[in-house]
C-alpha atoms as a PDB file:
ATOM      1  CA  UNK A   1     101.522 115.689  73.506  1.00  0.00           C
ATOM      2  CA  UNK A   2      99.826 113.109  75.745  1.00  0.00           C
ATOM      3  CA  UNK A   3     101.608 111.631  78.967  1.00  0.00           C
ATOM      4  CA  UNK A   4     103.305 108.664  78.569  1.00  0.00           C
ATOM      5  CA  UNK A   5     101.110 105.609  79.074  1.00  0.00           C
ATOM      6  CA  UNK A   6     103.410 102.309  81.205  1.00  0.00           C
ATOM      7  CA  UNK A   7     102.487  99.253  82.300  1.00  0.00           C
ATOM      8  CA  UNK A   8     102.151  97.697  86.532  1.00  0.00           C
ATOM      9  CA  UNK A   9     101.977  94.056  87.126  1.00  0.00           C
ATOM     10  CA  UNK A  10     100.573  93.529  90.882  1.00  0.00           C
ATOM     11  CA  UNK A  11      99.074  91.028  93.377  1.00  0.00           C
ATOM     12  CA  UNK A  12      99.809  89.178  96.134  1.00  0.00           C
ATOM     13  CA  UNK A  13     103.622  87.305  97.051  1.00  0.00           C
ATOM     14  CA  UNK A  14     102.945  83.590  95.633  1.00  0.00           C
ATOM     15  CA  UNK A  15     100.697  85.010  92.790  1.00  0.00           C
ATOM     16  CA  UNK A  16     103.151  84.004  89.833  1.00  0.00           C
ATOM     17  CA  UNK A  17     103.815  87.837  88.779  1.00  0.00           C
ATOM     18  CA  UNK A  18     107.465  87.324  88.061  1.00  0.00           C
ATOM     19  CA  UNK A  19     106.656  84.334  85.420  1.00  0.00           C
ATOM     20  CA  UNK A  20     103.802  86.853  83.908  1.00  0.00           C
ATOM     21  CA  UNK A  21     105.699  89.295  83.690  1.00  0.00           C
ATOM     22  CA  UNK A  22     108.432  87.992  82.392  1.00  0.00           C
ATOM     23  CA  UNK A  23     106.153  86.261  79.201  1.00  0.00           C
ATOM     24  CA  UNK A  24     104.838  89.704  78.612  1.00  0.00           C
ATOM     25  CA  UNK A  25     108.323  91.537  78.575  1.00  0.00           C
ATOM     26  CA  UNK A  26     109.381  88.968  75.499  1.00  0.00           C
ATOM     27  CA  UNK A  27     106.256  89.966  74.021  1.00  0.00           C
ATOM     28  CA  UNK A  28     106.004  93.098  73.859  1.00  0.00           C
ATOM     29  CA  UNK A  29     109.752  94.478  74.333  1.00  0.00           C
ATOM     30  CA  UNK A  30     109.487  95.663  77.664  1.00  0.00           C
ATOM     31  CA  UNK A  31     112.276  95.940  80.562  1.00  0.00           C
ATOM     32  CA  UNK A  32     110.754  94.888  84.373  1.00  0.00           C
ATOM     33  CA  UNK A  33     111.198  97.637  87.023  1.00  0.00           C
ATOM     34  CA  UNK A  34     111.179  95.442  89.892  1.00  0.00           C
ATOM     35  CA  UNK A  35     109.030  96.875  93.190  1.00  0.00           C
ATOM     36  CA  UNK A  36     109.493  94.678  95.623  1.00  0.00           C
ATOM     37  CA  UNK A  37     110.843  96.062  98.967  1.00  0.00           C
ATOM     38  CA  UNK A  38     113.065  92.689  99.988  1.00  0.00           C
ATOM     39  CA  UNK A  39     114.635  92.064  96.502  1.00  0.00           C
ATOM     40  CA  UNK A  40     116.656  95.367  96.109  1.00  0.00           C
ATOM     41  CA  UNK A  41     118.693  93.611  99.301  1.00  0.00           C
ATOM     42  CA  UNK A  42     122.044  92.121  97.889  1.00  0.00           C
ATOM     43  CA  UNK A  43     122.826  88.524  99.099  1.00  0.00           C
ATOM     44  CA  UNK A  44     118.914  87.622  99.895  1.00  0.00           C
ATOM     45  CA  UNK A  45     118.588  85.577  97.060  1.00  0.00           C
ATOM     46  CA  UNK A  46     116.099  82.478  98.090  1.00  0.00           C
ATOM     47  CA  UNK A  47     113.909  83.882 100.869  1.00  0.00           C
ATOM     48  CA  UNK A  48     113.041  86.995  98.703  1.00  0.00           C
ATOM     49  CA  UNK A  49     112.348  84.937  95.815  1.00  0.00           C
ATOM     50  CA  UNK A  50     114.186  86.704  93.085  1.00  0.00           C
ATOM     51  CA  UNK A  51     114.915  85.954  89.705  1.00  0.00           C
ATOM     52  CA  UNK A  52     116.978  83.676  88.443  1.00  0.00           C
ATOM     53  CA  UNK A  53     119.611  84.277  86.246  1.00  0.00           C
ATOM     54  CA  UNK A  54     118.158  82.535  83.479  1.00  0.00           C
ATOM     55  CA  UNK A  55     115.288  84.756  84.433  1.00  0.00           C
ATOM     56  CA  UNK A  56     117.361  88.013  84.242  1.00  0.00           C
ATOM     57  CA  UNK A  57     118.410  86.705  80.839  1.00  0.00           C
ATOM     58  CA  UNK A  58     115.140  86.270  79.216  1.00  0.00           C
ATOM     59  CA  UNK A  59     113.965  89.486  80.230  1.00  0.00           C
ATOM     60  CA  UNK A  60     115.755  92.363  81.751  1.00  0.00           C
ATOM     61  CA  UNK A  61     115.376  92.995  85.553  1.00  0.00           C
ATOM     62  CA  UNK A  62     115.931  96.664  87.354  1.00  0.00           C
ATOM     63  CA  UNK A  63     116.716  97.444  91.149  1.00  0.00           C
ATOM     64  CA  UNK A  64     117.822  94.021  91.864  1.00  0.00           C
ATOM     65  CA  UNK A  65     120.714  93.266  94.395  1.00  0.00           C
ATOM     66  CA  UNK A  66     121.133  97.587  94.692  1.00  0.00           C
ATOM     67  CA  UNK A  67     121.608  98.009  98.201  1.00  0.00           C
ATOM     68  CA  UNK A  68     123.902  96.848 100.806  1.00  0.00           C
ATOM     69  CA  UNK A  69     121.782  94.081 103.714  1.00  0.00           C
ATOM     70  CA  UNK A  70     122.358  97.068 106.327  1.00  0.00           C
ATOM     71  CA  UNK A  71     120.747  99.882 104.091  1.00  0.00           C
ATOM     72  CA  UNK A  72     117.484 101.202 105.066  1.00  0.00           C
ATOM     73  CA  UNK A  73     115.603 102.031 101.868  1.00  0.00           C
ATOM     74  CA  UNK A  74     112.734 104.149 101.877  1.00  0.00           C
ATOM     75  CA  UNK A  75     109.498 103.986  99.721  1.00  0.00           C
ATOM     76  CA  UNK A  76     110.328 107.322  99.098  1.00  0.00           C
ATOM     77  CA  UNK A  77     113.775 106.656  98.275  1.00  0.00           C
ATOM     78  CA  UNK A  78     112.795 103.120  96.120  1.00  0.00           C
ATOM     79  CA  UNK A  79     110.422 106.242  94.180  1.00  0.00           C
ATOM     80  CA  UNK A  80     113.437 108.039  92.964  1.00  0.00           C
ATOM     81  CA  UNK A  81     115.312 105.159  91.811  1.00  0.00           C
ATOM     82  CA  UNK A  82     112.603 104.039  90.127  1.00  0.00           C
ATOM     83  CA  UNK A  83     112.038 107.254  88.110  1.00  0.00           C
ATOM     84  CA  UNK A  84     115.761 106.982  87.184  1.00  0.00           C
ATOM     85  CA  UNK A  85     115.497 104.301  85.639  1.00  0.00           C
ATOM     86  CA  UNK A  86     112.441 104.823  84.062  1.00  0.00           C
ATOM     87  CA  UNK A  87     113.288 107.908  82.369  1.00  0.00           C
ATOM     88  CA  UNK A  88     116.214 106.040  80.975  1.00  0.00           C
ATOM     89  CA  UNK A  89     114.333 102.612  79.722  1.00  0.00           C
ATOM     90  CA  UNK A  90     112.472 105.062  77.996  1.00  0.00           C
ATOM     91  CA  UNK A  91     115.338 107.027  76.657  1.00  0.00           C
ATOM     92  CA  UNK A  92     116.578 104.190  74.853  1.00  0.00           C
ATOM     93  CA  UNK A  93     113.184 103.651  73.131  1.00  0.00           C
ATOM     94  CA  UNK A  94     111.905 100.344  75.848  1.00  0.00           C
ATOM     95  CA  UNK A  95     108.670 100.616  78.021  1.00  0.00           C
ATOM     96  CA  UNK A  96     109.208  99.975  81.453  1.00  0.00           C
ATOM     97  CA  UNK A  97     106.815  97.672  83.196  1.00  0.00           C
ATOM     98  CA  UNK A  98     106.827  98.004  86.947  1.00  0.00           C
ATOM     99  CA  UNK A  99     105.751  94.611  88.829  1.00  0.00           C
ATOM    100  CA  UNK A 100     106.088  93.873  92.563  1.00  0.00           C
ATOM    101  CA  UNK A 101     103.781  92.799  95.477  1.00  0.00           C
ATOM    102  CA  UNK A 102     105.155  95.515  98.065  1.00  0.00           C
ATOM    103  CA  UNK A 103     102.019  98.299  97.703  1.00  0.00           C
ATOM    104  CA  UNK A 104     103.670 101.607  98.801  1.00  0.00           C
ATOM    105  CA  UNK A 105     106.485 101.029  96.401  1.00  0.00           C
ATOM    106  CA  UNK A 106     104.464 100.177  93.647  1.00  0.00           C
ATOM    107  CA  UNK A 107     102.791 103.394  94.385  1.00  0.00           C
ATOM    108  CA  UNK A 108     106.235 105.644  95.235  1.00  0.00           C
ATOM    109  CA  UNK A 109     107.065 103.867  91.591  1.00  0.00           C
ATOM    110  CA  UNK A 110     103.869 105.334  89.631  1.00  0.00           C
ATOM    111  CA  UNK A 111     103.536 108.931  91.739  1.00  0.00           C
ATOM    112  CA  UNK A 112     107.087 109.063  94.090  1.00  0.00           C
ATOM    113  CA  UNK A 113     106.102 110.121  97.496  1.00  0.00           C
ATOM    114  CA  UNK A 114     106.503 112.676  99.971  1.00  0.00           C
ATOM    115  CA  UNK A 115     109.344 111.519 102.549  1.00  0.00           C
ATOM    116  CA  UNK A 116     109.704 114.482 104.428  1.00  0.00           C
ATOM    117  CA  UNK A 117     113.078 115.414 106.627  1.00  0.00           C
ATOM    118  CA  UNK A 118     115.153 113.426 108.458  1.00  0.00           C
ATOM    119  CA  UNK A 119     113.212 112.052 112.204  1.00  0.00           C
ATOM    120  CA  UNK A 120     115.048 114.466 115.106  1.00  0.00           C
ATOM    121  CA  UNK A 121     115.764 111.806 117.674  1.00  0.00           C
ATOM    122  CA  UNK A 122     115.034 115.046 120.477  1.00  0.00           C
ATOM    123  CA  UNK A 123     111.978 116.373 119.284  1.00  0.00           C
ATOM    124  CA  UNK A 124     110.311 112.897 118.950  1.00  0.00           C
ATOM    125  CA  UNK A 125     111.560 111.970 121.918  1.00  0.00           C
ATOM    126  CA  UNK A 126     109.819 115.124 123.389  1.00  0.00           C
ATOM    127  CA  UNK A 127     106.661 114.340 121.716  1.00  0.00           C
ATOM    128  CA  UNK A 128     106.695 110.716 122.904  1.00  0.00           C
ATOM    129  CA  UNK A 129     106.941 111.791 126.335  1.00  0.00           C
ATOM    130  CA  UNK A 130     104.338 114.132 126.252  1.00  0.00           C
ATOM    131  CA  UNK A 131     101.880 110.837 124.895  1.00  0.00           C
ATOM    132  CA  UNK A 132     102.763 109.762 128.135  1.00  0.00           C
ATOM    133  CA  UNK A 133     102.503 112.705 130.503  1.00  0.00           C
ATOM    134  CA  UNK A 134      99.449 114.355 128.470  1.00  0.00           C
ATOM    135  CA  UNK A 135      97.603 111.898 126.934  1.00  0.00           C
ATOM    136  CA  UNK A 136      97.101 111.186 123.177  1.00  0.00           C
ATOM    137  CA  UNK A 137      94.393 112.899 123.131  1.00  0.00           C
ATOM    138  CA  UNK A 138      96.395 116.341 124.546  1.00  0.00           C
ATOM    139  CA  UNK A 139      98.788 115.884 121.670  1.00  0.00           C
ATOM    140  CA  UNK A 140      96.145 115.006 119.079  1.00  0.00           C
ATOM    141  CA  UNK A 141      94.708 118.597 119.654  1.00  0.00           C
ATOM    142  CA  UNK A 142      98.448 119.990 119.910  1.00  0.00           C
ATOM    143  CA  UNK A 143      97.945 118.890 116.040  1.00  0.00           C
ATOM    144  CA  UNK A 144      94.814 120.050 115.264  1.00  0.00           C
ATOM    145  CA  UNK A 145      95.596 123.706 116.448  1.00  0.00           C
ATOM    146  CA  UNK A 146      98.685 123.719 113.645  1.00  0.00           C
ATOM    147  CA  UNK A 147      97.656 121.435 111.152  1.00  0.00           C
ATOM    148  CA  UNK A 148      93.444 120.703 111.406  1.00  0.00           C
ATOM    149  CA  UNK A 149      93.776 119.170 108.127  1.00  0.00           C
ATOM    150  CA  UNK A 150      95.734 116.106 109.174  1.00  0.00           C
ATOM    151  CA  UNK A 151      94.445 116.005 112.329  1.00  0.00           C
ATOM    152  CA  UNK A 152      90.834 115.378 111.106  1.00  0.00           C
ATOM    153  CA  UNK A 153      92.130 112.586 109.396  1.00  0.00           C
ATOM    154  CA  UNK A 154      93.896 111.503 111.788  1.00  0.00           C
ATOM    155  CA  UNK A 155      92.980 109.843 115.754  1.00  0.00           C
ATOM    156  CA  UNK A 156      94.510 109.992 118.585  1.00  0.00           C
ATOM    157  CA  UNK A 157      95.359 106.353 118.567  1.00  0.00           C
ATOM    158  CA  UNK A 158      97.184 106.795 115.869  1.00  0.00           C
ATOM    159  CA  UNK A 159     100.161 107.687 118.136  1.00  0.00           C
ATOM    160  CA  UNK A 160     103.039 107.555 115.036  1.00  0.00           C
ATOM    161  CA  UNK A 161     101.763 109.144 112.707  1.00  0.00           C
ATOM    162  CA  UNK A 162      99.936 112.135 115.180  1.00  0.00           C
ATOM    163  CA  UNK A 163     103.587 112.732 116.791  1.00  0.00           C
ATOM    164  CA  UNK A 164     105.503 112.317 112.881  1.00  0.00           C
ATOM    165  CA  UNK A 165     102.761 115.113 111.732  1.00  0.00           C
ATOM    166  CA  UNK A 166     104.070 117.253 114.551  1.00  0.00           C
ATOM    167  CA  UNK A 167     107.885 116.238 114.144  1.00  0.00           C
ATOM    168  CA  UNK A 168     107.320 117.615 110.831  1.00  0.00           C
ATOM    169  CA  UNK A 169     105.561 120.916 111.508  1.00  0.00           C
ATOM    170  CA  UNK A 170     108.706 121.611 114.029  1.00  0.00           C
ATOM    171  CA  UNK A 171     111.200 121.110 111.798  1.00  0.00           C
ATOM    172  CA  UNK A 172     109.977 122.379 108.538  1.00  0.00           C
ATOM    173  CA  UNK A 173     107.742 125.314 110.080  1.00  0.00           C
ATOM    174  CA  UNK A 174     104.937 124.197 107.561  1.00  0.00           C
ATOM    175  CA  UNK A 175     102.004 121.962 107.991  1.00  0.00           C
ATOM    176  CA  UNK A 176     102.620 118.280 106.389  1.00  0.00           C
ATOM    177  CA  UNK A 177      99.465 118.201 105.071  1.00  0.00           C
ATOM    178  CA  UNK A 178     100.755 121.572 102.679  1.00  0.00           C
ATOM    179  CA  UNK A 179     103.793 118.881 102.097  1.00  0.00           C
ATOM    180  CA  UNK A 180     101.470 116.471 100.553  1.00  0.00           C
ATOM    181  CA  UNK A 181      99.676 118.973  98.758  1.00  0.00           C
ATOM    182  CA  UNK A 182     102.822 120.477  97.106  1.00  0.00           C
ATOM    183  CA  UNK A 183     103.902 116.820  96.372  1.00  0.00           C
ATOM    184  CA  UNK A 184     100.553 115.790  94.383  1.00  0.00           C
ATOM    185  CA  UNK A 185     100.827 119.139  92.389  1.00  0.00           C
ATOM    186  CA  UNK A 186     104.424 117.960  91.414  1.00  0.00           C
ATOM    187  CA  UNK A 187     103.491 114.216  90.766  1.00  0.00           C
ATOM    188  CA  UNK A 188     104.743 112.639  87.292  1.00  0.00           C
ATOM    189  CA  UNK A 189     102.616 112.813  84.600  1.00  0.00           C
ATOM    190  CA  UNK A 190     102.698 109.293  83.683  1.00  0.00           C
ATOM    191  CA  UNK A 191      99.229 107.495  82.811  1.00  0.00           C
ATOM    192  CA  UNK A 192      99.511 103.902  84.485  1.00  0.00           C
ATOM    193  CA  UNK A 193      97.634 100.862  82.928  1.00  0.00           C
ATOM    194  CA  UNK A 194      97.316  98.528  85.850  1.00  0.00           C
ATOM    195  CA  UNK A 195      97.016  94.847  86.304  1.00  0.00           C
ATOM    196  CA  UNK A 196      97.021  92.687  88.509  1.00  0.00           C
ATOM    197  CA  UNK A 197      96.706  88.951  89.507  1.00  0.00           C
ATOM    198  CA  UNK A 198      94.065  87.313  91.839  1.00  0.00           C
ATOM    199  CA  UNK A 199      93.704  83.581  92.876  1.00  0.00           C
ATOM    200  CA  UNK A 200      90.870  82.349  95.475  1.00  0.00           C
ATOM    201  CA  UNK A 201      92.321  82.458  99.071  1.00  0.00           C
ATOM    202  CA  UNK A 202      92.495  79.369  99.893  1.00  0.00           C
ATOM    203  CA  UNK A 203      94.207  78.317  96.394  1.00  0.00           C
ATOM    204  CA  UNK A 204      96.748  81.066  96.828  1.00  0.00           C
ATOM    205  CA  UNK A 205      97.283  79.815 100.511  1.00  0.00           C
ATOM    206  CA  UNK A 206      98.242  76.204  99.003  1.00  0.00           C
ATOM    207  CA  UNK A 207     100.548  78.173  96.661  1.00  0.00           C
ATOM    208  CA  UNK A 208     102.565  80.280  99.478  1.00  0.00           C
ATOM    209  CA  UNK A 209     102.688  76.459 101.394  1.00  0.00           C
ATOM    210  CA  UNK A 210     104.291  75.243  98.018  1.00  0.00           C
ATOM    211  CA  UNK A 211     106.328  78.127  97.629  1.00  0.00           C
ATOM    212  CA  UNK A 212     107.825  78.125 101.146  1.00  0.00           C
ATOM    213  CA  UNK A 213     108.575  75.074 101.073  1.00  0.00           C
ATOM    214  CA  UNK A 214     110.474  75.300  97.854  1.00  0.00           C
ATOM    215  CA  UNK A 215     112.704  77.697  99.655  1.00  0.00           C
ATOM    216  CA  UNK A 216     113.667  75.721 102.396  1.00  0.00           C
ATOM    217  CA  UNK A 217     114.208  72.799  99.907  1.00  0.00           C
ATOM    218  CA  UNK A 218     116.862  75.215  97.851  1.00  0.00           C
ATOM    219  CA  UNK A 219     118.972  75.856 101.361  1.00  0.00           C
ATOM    220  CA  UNK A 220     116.989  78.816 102.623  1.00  0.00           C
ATOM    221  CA  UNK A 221     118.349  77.918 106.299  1.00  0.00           C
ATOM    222  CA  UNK A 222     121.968  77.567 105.089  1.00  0.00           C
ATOM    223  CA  UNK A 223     121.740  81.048 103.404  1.00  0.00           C
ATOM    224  CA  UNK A 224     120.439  82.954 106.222  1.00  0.00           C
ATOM    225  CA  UNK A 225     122.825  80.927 108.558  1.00  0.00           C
ATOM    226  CA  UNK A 226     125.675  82.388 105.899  1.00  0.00           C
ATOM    227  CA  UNK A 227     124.822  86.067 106.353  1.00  0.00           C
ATOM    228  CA  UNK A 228     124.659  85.504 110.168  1.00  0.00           C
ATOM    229  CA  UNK A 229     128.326  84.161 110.418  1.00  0.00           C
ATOM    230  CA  UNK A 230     129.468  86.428 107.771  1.00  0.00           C
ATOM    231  CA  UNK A 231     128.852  89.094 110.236  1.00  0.00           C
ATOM    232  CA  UNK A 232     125.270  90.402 109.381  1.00  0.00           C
ATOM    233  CA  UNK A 233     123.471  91.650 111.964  1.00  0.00           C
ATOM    234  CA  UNK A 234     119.977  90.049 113.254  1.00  0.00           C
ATOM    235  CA  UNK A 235     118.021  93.372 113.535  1.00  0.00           C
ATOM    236  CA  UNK A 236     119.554  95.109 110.186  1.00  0.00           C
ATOM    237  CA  UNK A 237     116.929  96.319 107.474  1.00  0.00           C
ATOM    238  CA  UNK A 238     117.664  93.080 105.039  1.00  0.00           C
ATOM    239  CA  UNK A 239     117.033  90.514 107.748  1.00  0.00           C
ATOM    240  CA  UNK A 240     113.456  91.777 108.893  1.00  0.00           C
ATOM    241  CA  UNK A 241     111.968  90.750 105.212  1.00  0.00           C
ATOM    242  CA  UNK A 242     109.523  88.391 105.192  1.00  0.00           C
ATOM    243  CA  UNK A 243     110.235  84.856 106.706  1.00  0.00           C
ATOM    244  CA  UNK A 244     113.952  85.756 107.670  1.00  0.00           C
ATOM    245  CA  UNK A 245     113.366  86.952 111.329  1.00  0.00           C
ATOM    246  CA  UNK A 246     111.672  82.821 111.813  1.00  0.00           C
ATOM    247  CA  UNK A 247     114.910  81.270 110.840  1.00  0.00           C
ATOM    248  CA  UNK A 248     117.332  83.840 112.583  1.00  0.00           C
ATOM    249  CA  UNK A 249     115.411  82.736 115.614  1.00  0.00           C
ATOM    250  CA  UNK A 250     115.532  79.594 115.028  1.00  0.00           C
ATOM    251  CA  UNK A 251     119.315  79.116 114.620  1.00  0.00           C
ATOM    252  CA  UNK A 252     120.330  81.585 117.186  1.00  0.00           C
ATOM    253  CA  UNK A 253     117.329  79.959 119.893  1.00  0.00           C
ATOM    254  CA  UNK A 254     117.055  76.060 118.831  1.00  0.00           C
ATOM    255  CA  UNK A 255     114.166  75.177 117.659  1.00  0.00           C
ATOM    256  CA  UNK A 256     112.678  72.697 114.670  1.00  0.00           C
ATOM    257  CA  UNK A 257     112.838  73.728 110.691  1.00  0.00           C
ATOM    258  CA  UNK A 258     109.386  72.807 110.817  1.00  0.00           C
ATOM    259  CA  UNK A 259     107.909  75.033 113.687  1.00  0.00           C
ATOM    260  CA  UNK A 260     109.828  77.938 111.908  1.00  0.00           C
ATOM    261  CA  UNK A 261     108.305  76.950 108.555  1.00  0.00           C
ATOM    262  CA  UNK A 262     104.902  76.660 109.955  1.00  0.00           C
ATOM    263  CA  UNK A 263     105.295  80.005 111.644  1.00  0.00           C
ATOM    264  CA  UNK A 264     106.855  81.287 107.863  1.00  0.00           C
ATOM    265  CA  UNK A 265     103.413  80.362 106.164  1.00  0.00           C
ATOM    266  CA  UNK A 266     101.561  81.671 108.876  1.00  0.00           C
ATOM    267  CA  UNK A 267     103.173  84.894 108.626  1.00  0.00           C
ATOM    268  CA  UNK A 268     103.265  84.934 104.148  1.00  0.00           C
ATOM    269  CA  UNK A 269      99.875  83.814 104.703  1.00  0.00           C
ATOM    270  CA  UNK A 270      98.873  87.344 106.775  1.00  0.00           C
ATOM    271  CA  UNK A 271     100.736  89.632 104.295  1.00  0.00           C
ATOM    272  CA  UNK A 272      99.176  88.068 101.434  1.00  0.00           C
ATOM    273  CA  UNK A 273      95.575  89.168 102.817  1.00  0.00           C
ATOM    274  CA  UNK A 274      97.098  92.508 103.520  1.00  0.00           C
ATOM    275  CA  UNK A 275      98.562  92.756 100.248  1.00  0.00           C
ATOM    276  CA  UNK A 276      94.666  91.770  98.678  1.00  0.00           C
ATOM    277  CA  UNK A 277      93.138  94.604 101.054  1.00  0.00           C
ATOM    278  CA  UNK A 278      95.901  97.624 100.023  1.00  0.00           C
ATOM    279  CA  UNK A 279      95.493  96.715  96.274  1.00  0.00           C
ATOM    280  CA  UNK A 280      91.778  96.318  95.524  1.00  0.00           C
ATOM    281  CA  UNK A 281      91.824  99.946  96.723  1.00  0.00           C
ATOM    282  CA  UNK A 282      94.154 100.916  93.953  1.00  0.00           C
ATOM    283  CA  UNK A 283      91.830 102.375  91.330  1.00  0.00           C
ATOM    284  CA  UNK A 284      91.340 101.311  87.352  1.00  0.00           C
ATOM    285  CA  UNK A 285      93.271  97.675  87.850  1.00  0.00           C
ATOM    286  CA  UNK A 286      92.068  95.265  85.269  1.00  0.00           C
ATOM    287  CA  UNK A 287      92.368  92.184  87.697  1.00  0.00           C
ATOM    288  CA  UNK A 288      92.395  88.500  85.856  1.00  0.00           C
ATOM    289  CA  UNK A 289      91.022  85.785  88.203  1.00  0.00           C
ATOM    290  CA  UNK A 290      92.916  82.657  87.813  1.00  0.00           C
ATOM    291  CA  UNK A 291      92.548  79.543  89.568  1.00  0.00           C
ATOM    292  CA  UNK A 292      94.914  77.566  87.621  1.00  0.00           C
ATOM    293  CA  UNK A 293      98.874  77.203  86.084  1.00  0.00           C
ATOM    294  CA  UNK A 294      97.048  77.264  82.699  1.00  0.00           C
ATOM    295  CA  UNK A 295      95.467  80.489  83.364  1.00  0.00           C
ATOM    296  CA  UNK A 296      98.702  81.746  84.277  1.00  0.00           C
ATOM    297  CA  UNK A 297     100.178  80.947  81.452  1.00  0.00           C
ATOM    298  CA  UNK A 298      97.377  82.793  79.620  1.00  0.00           C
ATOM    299  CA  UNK A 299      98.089  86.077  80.946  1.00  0.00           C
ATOM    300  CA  UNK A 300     101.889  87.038  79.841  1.00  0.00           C
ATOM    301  CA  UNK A 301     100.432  87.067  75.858  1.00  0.00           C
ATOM    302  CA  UNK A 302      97.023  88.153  77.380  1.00  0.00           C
ATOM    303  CA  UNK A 303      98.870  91.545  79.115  1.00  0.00           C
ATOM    304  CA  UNK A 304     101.545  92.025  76.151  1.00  0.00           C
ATOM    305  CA  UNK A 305      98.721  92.107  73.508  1.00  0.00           C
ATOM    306  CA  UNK A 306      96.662  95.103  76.009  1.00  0.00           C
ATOM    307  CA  UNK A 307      99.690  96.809  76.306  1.00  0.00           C
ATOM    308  CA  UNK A 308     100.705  97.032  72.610  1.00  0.00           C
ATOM    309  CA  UNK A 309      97.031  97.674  71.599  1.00  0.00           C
ATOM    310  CA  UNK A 310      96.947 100.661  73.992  1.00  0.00           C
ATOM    311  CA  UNK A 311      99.967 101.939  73.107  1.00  0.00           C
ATOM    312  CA  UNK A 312      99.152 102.254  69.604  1.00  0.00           C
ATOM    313  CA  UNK A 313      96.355 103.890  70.210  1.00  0.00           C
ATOM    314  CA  UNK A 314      98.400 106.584  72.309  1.00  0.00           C
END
């Protein structure tokens, strides 16, 4: 019996996947897995863009509003959630479709990932120091003497992840490039057909203008200024999504809505590029080029139709 083929919806924040995907769920029956790292956040409603409840109603949504603002949420974590629910869209006879902008957890979504133990606050602080005493370069070959395999991909500049690599060889006693290995021999068997949505730059950047200022016309300000008095701390997971930290500075420091929203599209702008660069590296993506709301409102029947032609031929 083959692996189960499922649909991804990706592209950059601003991109119009959540109005895609939602044409293509009443298409062709499908329930949307969201993966988007600031919309499983509870109480975030307008500056993570989520949707509606009209929305919710003409398609159904998953890992929406599931974790408390002061949660930290792994990829990893996001991964096994995901699979959850998967395995039971599927078990009552629905396809899952799994749309979102935030790259690593549309990946933990189609593989899971390998999160490894818990940091230990002593032996990183250990390792730190010795960055400063010995040099990166010291600890970089501390590394390549117990794990050469992640060292050679590794350098010394790379001061996180060199000093993580170690953390994890200390703890676990086994190299963590033998972790990844056992992971990818373990991955879901799954068969992913991917698409995803690309505009020009500089239309796209007109688009994440338009879109931030929507926000700030629907009381973005007033919401964030709600969570603050209501007790929510400035530095908690929720509050360092996209656009957020701008407008807790701004109320806590003074300042002008429109410095913070200038520094807001600035900031969407720079993750949009960063989301282009991670996903054109994602392999087998059938990417439609629109430059236009009529395109867009070509793909939703253009995606359902792929999806129910390559699932009959399955």
């Amino acid at each position: 019996m083959s692996a189960p083929l499922l649909p991804s919806l990706v592209g950059a924040t601003g991109s119009g996947k959540t109005k895609v995907a939602i044409r293509a769920a009443r298409l062709a029956d499908l329930e949307i897995i969201s993966a988007d790292s600031r919309q499983i956040y509870s109480r975030l409603d307008i500056g993570t863009a989520k949707p509606t409840a009209e929305q919710r109603a003409a398609a159904r949504h998953h890992l929406i509003d599931v974790a408390d603002p002061e949660e930290t949420w792994s990829a990893a974590r996001f991964g096994d959630a995901a699979h959850a629910v998967m395995d039971e869209v599927r078990a009552r006879g629905k396809t899952p479709f799994l749309v979102g902008g935030s790259g690593l957890y549309v990946r933990a979504g189609e593989e899971g990932l390998f999160e490894g133990p818990e940091a230990d606050p002593e032996i990183r602080a250990r390792l730190l120091e010795a960055v400063e005493t010995e040099g990166r370069e010291a600890v970089h070959r501390r590394l390549a003497e117990v794990d050469p395999e992640t060292a050679a991909r590794l350098h010394p500049p790379d001061v996180v992840r060199v000093v993580r690599a170690l953390e994890v060889w200390e703890i676990t006693g086994t190299p963590i490039s033998e972790h990844h290995r056992r992971h990818r021999e373990n991955l879901r068997k799954e068969r992913w057909l991917r698409f995803g949505i690309e505009w020009p730059p500089l239309v796209l950047a007109k688009r994440i203008e338009r879109r931030v200022d929507g926000m700030l016309e629907a009381g973005w300000v007033d919401e964030v200024r709600l969570l603050l008095a209501e007790g929510l701390q400035p530095d908690c997971p929720a509050l360092r999504a996209l656009g957020y930290p701008e407008i807790v500075a701004m109320l806590r420091e003074g300042g002008d809505v429109g410095e913070a929203r200038e520094r807001i599209v600035a900031a969407t702008r720079q993750f949009a590029k960063r989301q282009r660069t991670w996903f054109r590296a994602v392999p087998d993506v059938t990417w439609f080029r629109v430059a236009g709301e009529g395109d867009l409102d070509e793909l939703g029947p253009k995606i359902a139709r792929t999806i129910r032609e390559a699932c009959e031929r399955v």
